[in-house]
N, C-alpha and C. Protein backbone atom coordinates (compact mmCIF):
# COMPACT_ATOMS: atom_id res chain seq x y z
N UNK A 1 21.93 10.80 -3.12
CA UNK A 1 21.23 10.36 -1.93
C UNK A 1 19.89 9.72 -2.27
N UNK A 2 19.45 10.07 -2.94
CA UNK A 2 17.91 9.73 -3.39
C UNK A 2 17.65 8.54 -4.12
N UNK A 3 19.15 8.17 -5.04
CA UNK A 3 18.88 7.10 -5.64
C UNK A 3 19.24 5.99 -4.40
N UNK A 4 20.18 5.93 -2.86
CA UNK A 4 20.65 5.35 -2.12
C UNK A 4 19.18 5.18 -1.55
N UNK A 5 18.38 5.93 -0.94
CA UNK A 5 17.10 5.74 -0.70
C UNK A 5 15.99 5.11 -1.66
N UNK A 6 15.87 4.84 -2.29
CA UNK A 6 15.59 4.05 -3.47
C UNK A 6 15.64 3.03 -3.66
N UNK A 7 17.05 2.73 -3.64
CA UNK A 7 17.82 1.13 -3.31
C UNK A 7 17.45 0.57 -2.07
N UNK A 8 17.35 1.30 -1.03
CA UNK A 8 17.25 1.48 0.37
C UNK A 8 15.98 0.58 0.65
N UNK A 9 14.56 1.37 0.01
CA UNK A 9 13.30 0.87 -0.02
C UNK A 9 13.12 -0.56 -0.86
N UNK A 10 14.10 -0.11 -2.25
CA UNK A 10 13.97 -1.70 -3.22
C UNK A 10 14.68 -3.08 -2.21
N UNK A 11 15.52 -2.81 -1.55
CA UNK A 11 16.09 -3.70 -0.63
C UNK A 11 15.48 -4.38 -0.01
N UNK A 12 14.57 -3.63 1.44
CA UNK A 12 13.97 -3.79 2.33
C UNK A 12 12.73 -4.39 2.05
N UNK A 13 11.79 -4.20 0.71
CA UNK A 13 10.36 -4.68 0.31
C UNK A 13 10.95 -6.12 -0.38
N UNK A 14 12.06 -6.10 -1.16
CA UNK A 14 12.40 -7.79 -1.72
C UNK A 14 12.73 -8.69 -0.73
N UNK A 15 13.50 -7.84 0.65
CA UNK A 15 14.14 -8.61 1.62
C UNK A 15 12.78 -9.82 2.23
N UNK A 16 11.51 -8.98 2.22
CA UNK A 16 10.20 -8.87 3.34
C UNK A 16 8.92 -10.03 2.36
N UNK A 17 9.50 -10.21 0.75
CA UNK A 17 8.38 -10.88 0.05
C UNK A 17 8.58 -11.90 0.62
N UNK A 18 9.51 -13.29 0.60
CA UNK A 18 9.21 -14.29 1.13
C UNK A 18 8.70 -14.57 2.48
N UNK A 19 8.71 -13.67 3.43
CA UNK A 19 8.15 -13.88 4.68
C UNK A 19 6.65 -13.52 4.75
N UNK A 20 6.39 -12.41 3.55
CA UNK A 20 4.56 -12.20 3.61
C UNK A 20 4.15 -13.52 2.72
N UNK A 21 4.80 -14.08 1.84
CA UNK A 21 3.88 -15.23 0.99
C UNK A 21 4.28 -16.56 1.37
N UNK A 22 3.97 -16.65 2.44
CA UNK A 22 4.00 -18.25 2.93
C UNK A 22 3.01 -18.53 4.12
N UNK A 23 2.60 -19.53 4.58
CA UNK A 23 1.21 -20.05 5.23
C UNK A 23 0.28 -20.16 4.92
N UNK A 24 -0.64 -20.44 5.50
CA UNK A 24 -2.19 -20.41 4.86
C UNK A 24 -3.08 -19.58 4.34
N UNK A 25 -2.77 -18.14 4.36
CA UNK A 25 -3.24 -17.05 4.31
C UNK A 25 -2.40 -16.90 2.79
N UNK A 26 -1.87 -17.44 2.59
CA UNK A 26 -0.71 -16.96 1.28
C UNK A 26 -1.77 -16.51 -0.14
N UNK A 27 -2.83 -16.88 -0.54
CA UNK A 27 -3.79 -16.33 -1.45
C UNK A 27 -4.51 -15.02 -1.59
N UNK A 28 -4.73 -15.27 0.23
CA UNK A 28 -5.44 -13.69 0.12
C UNK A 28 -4.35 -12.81 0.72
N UNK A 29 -2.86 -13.07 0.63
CA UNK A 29 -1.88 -11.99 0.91
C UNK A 29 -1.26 -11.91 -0.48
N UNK A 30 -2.03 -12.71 -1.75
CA UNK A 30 -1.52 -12.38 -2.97
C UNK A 30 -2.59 -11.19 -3.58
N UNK A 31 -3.70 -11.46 -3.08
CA UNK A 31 -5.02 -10.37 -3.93
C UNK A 31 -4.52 -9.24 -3.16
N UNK A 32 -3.96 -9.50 -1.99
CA UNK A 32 -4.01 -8.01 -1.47
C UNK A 32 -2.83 -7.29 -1.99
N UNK A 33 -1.23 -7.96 -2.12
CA UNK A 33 0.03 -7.33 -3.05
C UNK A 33 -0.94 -6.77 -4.17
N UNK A 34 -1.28 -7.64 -4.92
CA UNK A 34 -1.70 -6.66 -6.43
C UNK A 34 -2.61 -6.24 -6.39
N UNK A 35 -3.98 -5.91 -5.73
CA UNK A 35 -5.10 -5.37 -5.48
C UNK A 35 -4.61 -4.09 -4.84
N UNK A 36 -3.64 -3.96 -4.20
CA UNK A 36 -3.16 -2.74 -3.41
C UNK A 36 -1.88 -1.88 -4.89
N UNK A 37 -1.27 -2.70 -5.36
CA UNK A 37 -0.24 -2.49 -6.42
C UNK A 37 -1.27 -2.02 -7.74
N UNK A 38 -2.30 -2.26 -7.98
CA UNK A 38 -3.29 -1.61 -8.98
C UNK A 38 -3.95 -0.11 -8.14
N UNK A 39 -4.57 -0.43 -7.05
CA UNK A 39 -5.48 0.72 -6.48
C UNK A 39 -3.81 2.15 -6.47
N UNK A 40 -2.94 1.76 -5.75
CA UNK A 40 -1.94 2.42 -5.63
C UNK A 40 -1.67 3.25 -6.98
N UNK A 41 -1.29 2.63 -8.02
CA UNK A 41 -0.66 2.73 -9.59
C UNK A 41 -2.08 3.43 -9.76
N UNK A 42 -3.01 3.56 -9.49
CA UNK A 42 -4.46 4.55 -10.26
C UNK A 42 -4.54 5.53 -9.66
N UNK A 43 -4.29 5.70 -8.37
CA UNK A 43 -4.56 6.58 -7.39
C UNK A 43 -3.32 7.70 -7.95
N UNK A 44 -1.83 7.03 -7.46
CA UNK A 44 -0.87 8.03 -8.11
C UNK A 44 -0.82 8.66 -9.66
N UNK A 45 -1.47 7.64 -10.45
CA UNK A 45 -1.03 8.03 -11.97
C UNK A 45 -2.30 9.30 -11.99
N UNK A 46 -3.09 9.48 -10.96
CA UNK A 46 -4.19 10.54 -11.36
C UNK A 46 -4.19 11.25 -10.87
N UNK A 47 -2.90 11.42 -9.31
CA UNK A 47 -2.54 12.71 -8.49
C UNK A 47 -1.38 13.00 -9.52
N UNK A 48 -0.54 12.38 -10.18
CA UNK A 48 0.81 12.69 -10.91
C UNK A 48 -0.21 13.38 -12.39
N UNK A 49 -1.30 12.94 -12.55
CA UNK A 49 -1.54 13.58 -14.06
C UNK A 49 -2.02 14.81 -13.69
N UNK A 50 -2.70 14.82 -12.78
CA UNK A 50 -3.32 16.68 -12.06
C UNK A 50 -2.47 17.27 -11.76
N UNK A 51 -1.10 17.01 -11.92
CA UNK A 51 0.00 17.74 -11.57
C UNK A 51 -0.24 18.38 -9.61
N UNK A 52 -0.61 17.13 -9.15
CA UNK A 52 -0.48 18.12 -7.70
C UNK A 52 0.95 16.92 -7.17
N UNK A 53 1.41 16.40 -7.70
CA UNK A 53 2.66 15.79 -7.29
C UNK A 53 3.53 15.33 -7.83
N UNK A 54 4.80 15.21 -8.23
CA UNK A 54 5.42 15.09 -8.97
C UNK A 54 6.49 13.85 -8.50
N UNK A 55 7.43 13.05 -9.07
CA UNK A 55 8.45 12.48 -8.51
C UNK A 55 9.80 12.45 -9.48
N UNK A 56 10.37 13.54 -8.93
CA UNK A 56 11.78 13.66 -9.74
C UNK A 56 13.03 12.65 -10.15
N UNK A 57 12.54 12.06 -8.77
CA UNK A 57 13.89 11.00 -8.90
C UNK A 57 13.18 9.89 -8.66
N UNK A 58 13.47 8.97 -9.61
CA UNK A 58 12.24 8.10 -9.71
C UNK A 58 12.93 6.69 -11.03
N UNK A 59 12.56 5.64 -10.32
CA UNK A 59 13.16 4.49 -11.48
C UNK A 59 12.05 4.74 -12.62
N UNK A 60 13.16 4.05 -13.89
CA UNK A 60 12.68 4.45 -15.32
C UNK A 60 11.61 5.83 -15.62
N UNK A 61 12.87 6.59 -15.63
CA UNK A 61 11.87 7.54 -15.80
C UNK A 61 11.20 8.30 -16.97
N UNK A 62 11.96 7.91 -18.15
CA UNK A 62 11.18 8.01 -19.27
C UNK A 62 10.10 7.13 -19.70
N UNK A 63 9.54 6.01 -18.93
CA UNK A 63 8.81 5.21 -19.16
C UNK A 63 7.40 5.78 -18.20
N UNK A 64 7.71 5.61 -17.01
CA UNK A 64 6.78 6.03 -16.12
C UNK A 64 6.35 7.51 -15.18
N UNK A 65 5.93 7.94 -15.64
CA UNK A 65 5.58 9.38 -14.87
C UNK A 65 5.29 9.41 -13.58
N UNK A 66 5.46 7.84 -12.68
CA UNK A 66 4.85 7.85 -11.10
C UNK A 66 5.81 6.77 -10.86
N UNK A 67 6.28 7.01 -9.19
CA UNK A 67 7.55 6.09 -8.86
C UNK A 67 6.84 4.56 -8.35
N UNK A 68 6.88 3.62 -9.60
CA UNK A 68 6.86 2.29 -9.69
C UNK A 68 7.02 2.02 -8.45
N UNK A 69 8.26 2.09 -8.18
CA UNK A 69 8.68 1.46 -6.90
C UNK A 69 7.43 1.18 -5.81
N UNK A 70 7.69 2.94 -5.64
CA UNK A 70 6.31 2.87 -4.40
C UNK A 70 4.82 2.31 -4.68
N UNK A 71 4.47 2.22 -6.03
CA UNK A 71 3.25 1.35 -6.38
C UNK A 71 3.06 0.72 -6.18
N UNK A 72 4.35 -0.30 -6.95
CA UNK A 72 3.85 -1.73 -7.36
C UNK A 72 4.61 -2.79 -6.16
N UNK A 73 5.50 -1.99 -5.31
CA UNK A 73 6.34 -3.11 -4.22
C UNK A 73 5.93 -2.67 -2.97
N UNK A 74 6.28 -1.19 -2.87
CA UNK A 74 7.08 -0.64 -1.33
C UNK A 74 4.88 -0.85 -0.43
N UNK A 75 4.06 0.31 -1.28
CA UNK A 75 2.75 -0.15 -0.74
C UNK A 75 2.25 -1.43 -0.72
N UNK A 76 2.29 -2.15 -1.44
CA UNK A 76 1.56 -3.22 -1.54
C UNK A 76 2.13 -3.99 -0.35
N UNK A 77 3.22 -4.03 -0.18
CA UNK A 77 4.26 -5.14 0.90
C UNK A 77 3.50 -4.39 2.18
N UNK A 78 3.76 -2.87 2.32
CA UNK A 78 2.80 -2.32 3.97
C UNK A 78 1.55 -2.93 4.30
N UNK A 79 1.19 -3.14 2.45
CA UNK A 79 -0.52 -3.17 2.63
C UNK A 79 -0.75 -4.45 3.44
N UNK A 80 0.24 -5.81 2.76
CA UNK A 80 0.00 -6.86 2.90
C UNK A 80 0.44 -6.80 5.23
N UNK A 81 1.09 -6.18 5.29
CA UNK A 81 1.43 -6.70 6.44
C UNK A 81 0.34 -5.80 6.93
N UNK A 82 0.17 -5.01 7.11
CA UNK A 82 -1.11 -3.78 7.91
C UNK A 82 -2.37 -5.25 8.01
N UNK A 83 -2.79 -5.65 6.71
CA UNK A 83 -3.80 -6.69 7.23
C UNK A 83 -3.62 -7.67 7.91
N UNK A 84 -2.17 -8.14 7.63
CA UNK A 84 -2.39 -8.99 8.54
C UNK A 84 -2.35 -8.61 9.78
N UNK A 85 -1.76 -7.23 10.24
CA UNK A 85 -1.72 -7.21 11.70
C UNK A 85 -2.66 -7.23 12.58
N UNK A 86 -3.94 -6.43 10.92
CA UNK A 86 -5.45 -6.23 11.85
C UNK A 86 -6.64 -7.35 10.84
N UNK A 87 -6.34 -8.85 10.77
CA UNK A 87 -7.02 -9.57 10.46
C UNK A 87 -8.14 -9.57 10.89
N UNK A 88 -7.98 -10.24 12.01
CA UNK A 88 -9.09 -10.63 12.94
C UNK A 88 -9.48 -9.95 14.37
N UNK A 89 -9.27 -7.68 13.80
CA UNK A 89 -9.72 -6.79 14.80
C UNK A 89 -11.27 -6.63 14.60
N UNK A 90 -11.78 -5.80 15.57
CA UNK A 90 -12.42 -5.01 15.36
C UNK A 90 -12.56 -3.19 14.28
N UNK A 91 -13.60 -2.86 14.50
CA UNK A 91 -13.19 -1.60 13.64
C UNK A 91 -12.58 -0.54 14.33
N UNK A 92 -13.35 -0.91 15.69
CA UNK A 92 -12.01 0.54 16.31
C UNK A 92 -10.90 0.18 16.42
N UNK A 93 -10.00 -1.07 17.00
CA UNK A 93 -8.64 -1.79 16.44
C UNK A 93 -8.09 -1.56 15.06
N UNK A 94 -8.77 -1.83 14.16
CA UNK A 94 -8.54 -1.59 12.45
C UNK A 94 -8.30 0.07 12.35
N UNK A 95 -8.73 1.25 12.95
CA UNK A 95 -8.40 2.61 12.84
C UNK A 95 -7.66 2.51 13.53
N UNK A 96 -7.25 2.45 14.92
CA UNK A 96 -6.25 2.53 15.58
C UNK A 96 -4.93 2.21 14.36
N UNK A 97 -5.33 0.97 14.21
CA UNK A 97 -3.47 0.39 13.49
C UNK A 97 -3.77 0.93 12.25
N UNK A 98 -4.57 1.78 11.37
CA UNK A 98 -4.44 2.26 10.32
C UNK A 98 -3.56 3.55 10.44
N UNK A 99 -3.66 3.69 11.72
CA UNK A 99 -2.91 5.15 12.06
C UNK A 99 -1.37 5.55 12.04
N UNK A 100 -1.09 3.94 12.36
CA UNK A 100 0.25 3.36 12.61
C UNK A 100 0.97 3.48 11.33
N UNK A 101 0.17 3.28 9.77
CA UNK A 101 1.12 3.45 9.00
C UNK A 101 0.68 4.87 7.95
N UNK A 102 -0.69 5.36 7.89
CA UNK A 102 -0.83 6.52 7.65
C UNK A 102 0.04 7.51 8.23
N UNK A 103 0.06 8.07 9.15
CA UNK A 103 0.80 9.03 10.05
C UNK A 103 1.94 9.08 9.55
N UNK A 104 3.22 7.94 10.15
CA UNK A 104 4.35 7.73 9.80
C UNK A 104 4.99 8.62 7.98
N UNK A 105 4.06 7.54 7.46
CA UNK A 105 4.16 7.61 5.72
C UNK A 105 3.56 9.18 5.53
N UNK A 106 2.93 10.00 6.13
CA UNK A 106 2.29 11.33 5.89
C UNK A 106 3.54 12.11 6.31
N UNK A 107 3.99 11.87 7.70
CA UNK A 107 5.32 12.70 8.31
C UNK A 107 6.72 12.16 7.37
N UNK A 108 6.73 11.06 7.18
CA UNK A 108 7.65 10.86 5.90
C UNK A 108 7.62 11.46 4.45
N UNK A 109 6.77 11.38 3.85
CA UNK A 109 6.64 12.35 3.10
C UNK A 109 6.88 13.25 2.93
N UNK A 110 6.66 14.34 3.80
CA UNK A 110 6.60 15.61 4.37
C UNK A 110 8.15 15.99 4.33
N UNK A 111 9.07 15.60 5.29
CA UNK A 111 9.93 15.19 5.74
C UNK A 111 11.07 15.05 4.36
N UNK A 112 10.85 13.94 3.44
CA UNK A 112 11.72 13.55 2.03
C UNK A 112 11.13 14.53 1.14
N UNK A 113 10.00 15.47 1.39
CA UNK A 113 9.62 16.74 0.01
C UNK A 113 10.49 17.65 0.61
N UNK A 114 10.44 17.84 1.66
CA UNK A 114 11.43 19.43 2.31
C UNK A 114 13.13 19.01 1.96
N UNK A 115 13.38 17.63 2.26
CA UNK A 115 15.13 17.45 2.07
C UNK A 115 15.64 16.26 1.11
N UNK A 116 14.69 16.43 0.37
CA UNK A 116 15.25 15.45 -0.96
C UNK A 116 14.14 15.99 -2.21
N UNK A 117 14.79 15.06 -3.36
CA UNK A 117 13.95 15.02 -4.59
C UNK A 117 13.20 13.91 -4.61
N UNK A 118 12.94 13.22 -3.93
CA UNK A 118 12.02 12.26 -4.02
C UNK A 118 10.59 12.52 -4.54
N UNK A 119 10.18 13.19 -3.89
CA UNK A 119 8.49 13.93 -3.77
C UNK A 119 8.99 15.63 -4.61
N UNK A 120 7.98 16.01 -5.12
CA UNK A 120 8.04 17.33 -5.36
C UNK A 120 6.17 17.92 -5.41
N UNK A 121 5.49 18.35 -4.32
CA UNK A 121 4.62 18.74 -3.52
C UNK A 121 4.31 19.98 -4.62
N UNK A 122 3.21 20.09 -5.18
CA UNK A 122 2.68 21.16 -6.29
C UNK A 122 1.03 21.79 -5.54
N UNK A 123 0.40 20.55 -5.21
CA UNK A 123 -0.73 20.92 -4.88
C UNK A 123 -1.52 19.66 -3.90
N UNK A 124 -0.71 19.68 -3.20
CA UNK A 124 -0.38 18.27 -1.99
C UNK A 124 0.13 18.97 -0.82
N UNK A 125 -0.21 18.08 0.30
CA UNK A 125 -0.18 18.20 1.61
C UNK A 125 0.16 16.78 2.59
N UNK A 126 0.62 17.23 3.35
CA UNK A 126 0.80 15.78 4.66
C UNK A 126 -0.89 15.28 4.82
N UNK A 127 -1.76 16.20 4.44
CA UNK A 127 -3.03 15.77 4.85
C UNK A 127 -3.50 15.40 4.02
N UNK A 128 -3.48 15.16 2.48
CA UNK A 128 -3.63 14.31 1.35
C UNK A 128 -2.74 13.16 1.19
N UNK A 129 -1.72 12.78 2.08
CA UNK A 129 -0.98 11.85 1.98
C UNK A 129 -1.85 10.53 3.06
N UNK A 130 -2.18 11.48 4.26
CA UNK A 130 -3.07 10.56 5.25
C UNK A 130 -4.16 10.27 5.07
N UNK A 131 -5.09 11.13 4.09
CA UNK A 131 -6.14 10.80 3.63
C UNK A 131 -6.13 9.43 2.16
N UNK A 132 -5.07 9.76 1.14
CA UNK A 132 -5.00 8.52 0.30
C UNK A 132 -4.60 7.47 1.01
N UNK A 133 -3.75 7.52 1.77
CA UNK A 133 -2.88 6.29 2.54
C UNK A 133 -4.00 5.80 3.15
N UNK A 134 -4.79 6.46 4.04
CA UNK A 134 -5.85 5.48 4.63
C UNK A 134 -7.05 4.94 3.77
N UNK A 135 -7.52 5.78 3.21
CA UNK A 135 -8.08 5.56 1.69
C UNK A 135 -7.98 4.10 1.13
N UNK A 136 -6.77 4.35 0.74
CA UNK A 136 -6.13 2.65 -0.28
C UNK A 136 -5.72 1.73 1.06
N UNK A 137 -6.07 2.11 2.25
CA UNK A 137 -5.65 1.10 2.99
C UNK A 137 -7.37 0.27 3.43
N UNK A 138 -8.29 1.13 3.56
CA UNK A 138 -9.68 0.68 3.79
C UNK A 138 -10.17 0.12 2.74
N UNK A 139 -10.15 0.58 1.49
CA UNK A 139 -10.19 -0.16 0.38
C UNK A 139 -10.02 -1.49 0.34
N UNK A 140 -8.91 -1.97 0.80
CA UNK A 140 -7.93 -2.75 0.55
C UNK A 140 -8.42 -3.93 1.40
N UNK A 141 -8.35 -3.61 3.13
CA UNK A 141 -9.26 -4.38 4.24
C UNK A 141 -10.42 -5.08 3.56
N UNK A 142 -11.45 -3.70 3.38
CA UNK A 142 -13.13 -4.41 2.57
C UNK A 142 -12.53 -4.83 1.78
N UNK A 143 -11.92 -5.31 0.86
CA UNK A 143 -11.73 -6.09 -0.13
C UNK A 143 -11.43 -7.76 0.65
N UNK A 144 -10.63 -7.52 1.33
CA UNK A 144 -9.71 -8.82 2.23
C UNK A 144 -11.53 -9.43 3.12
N UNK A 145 -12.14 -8.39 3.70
CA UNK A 145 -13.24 -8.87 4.54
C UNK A 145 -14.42 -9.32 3.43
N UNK A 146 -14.77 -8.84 2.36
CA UNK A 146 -14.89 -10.04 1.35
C UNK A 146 -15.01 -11.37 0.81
N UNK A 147 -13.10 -11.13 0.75
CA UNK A 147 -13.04 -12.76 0.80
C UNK A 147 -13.00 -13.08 1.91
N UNK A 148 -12.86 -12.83 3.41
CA UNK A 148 -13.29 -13.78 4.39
C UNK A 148 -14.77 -14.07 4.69
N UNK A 149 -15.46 -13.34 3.37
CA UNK A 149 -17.26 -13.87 3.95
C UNK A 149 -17.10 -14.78 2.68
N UNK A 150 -16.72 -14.36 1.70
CA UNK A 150 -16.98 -15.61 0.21
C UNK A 150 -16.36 -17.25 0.96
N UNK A 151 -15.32 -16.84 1.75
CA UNK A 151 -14.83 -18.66 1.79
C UNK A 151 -15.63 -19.18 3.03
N UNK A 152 -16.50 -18.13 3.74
CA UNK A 152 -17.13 -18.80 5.13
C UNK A 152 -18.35 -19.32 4.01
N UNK A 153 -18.94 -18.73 3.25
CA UNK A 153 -19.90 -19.15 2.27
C UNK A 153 -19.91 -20.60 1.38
N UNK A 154 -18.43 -20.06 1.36
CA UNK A 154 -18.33 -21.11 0.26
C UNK A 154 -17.82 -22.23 1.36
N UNK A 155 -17.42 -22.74 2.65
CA UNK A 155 -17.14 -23.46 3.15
C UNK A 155 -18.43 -24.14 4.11
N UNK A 156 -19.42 -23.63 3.73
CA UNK A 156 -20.52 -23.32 4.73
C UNK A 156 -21.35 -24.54 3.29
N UNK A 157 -21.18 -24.03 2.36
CA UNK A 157 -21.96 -24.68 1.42
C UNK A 157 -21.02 -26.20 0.97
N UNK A 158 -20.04 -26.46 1.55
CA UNK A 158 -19.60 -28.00 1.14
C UNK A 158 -19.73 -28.54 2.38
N UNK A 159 -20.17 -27.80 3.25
CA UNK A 159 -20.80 -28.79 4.97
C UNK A 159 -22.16 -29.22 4.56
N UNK A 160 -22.95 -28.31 3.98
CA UNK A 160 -24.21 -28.93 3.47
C UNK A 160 -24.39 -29.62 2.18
N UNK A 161 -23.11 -29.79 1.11
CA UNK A 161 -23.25 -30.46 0.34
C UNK A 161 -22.82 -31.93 1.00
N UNK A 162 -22.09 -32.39 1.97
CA UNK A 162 -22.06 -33.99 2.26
C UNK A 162 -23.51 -34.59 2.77
């Protein structure tokens, strides 16, 4: 079952890349895939080395001690769409829809540690799942709101260079 869920997630995040990397936004929905696919891969490789979480069933697993998958594809693809949903919110809008995929992914969790091997929960909680998840998701925003002040800057400065 676990490897079908697996496939399940690898499916659904390859199905979803060509529709996040196309339009005009396509640059800063690339910093955010791997800016979210690094913060993710540090965050887990240092809850998986404290031993408060484990992942049993997990691609290559003599290679990697933390499930790739969810690093480097399944988050980064949420990450990329979460911003775009809350581009151009406010901050109470931006918590609101942060809630939308924290929560879910915390009760999921929860949920695949009690009736699968996916997760194996040592010194973890649904409430360390909502706290990293929103965590690497605010991270992730200030990073994106960033570059939307560097290119107003930098677009601001070739109006005064003509």
């Amino acid at each position: 079952m676990e490897k079908k869920l697996l496939n399940l997630v690898l499916a659904m995040s390859m199905v979803s890349l060509p529709f996040l990397f196309r339009g005009s936004k396509m640059r800063e929905n690339l910093v955010i895939f791997f800016s979210k696919g690094v913060l993710a891969t540090l965050v887990d490789a240092y809850v998986v080395g404290r031993k408060k979480m484990a992942y049993p069933v997990r691609p290559f697993p003599k290679i990697f001690k933390t499930n790739i998958l969810y690093d480097m594809l399944f988050f980064p693809v949420l990450s990329v769409i979460w911003v775009r949903m809350s581009y151009n919110d406010s901050l109470g809008k931006i918590l609101l829809k942060s809630l939308i995929f924290s929560v879910p992914m915390s009760i999921g969790q929860w949920y695949f540690e009690r009736n699968s091997r996916l997760f194996k929960w040592k010194k973890w909680t649904p409430l360390h799942t909502f706290g990293s998840v929103s965590f690497t998701l605010f991270i992730i925003r200030g990073f994106v709101g960033l570059i939307k002040k560097l290119d107003k800057l930098k677009g601001n400065q070739n109006i005064t260079e003509l």
